[in-house]
N, C-alpha and C. Protein backbone atom coordinates (compact mmCIF):
# COMPACT_ATOMS: atom_id res chain seq x y z
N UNK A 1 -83.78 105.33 82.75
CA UNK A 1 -84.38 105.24 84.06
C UNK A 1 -85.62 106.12 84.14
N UNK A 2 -85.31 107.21 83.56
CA UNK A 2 -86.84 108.46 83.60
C UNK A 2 -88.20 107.27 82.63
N UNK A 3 -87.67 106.57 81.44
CA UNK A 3 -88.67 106.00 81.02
C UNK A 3 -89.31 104.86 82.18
N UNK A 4 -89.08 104.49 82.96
CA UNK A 4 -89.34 103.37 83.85
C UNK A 4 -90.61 104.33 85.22
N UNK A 5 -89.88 104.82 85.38
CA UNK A 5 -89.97 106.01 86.15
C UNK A 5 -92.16 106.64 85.61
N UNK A 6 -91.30 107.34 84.05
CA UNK A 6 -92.95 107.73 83.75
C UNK A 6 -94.05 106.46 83.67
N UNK A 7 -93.17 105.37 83.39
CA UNK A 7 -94.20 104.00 83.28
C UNK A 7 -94.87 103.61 84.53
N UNK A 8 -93.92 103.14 85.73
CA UNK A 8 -94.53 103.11 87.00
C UNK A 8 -95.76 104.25 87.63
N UNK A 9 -95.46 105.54 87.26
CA UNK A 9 -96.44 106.57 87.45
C UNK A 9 -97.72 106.27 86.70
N UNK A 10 -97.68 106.45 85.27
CA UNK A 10 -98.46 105.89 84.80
C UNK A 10 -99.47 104.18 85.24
N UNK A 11 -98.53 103.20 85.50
CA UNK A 11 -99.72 102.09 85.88
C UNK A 11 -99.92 102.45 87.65
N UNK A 12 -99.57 103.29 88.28
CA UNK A 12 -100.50 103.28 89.87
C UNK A 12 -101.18 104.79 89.08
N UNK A 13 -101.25 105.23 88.23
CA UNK A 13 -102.39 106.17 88.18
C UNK A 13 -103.62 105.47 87.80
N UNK A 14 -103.38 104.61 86.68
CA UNK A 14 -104.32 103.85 86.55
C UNK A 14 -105.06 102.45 87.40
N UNK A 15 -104.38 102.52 88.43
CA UNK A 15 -104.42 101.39 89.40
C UNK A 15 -105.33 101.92 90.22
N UNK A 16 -105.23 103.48 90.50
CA UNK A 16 -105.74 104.47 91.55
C UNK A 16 -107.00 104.65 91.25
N UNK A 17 -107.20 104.93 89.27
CA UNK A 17 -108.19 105.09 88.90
C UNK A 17 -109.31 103.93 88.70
N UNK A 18 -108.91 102.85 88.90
CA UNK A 18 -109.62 101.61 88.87
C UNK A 18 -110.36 101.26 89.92
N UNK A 19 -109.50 101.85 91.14
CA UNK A 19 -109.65 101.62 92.33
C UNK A 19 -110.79 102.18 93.02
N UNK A 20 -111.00 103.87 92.16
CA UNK A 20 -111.92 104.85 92.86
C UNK A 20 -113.24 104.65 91.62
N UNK A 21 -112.90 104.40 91.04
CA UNK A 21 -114.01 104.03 89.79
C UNK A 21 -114.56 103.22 89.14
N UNK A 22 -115.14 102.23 90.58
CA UNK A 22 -115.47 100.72 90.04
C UNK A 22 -116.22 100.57 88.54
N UNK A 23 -117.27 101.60 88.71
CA UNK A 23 -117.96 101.58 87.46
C UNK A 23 -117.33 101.66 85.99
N UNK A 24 -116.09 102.11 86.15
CA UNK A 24 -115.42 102.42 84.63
C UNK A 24 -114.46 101.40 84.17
N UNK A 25 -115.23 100.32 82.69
CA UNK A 25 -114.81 99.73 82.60
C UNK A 25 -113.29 99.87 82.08
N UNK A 26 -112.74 98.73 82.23
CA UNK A 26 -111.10 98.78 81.06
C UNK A 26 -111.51 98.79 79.48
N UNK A 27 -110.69 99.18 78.84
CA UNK A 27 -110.64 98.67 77.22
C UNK A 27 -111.22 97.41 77.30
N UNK A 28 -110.11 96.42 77.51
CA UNK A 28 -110.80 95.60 77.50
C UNK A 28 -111.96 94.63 77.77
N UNK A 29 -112.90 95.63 78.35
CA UNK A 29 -114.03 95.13 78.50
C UNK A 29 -115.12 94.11 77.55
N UNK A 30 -115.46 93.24 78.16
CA UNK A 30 -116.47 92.07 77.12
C UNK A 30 -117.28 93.04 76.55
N UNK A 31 -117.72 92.55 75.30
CA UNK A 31 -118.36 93.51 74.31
C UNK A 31 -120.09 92.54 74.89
N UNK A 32 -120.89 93.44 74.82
CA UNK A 32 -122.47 92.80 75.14
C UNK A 32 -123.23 92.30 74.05
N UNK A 33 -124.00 91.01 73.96
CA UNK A 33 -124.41 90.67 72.71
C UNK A 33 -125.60 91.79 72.31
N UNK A 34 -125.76 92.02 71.19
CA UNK A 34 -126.86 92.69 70.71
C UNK A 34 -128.24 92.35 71.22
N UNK A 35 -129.11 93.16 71.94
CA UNK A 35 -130.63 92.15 72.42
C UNK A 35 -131.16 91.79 70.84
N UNK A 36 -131.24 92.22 69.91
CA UNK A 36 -131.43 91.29 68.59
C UNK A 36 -131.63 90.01 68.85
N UNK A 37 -129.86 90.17 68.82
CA UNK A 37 -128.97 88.77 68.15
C UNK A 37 -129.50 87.50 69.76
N UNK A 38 -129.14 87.91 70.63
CA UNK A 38 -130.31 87.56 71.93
C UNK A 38 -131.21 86.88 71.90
N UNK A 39 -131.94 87.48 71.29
CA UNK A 39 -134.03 87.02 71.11
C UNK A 39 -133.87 86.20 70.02
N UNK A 40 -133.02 86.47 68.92
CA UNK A 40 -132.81 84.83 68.29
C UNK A 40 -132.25 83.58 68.79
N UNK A 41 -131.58 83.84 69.17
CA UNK A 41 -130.73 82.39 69.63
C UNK A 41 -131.78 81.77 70.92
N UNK A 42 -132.45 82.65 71.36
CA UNK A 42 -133.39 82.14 72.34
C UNK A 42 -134.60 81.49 71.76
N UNK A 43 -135.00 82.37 70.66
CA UNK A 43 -135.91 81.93 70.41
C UNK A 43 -136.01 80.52 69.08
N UNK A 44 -134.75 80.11 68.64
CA UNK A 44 -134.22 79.02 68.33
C UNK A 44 -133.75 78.04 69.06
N UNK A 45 -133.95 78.42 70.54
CA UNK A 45 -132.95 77.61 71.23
C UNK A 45 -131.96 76.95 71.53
N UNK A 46 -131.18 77.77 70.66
CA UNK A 46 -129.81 77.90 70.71
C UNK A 46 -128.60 78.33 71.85
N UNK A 47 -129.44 78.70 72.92
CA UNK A 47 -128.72 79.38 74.15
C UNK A 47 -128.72 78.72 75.06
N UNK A 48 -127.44 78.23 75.82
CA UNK A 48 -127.49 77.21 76.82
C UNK A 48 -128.04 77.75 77.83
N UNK A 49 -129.05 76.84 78.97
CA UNK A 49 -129.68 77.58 79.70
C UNK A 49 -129.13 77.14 81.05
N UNK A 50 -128.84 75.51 81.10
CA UNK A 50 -128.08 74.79 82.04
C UNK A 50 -126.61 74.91 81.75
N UNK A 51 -125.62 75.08 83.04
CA UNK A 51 -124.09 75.00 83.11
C UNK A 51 -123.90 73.71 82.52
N UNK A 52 -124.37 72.64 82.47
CA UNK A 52 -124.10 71.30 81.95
C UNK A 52 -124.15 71.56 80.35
N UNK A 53 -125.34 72.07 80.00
CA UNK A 53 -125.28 72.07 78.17
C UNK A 53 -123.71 73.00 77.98
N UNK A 54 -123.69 74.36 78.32
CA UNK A 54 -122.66 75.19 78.22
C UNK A 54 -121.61 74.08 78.27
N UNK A 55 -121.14 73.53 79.44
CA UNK A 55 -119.95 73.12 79.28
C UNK A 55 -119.61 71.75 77.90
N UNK A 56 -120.88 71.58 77.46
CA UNK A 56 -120.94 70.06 76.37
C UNK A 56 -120.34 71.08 75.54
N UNK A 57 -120.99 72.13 75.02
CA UNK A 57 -120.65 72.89 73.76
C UNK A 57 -119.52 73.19 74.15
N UNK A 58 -119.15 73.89 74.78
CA UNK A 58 -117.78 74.67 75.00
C UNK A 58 -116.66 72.81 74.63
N UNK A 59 -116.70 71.93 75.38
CA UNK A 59 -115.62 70.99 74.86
C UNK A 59 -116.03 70.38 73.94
N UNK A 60 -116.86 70.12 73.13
CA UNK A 60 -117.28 70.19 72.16
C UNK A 60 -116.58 70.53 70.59
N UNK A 61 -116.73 72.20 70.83
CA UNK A 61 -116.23 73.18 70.25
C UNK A 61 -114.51 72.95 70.38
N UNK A 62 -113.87 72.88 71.60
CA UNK A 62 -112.29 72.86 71.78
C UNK A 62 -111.90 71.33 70.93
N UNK A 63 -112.89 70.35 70.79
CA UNK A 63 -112.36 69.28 70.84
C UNK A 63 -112.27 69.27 69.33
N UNK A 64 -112.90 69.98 68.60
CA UNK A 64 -113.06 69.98 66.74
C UNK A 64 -111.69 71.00 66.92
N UNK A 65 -111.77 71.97 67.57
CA UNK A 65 -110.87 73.05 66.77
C UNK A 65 -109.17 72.09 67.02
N UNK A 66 -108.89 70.94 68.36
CA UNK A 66 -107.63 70.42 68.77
C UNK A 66 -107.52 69.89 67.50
N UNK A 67 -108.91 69.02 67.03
CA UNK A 67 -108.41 67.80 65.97
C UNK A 67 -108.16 68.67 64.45
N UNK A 68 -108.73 69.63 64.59
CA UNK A 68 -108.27 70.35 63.22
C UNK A 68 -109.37 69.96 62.02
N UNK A 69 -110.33 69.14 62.01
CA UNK A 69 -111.00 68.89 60.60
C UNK A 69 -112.57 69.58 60.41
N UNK A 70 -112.88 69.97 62.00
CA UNK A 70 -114.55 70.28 62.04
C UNK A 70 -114.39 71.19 62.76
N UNK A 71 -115.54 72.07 62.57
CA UNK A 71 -115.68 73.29 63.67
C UNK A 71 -117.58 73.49 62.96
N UNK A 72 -118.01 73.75 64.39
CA UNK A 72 -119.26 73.01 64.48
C UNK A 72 -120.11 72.18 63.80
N UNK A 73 -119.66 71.18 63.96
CA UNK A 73 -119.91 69.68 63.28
C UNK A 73 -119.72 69.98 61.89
N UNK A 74 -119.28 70.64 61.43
CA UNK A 74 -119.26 70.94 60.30
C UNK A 74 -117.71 70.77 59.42
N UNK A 75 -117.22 70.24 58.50
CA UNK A 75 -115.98 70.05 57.66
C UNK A 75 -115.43 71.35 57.27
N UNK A 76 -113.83 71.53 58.17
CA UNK A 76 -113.11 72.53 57.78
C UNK A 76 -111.76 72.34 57.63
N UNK A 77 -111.33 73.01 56.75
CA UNK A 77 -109.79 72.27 56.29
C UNK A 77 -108.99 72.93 56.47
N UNK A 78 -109.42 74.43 57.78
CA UNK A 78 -108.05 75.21 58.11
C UNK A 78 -108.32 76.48 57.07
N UNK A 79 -107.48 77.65 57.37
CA UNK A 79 -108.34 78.85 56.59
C UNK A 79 -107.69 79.14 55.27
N UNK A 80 -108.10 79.58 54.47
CA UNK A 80 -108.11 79.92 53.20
C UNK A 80 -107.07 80.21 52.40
N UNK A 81 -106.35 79.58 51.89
CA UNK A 81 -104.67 80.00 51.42
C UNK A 81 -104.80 81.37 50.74
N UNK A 82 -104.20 82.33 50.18
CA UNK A 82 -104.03 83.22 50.26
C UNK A 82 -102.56 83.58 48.76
């Protein structure tokens, strides 16, 4: 019961601290692309600029990885035996 106990304390401390500290992200926070890696894909035009292109790629992308043989248009046979 004391373990339950320090656990509940523990997640409203951190609930408290979330609460008063909008600015501080979680762990899990999205990692930011590199401005590099950025200025290429832009400048290849590679970066969706319309919600319409985004969403082509994105099902696109889901629809190779469901069928299992392609992942970006490209021939894949599943990962590397071992």
């Amino acid at each position: 019961m004391r373990h339950l106990t320090t656990s509940f304390r523990l997640l409203m401390m951190t609930l408290r601290l979330l609460q008063t500290a909008p600015s501080v992200k979680p762990v899990y926070a999205r990692v930011i692309m590199p401005d590099d890696i950025a200025d290429r894909l832009e400048r290849n035009g590679l970066r969706a600029k319309r919600p319409e292109t985004r969403a082509k790629r994105i099902a696109q992308m889901l629809g190779e990885l469901a069928k299992g043989d392609l992942y970006m248009a490209m021939s894949w046979s599943g990962p590397a035996k071992r």
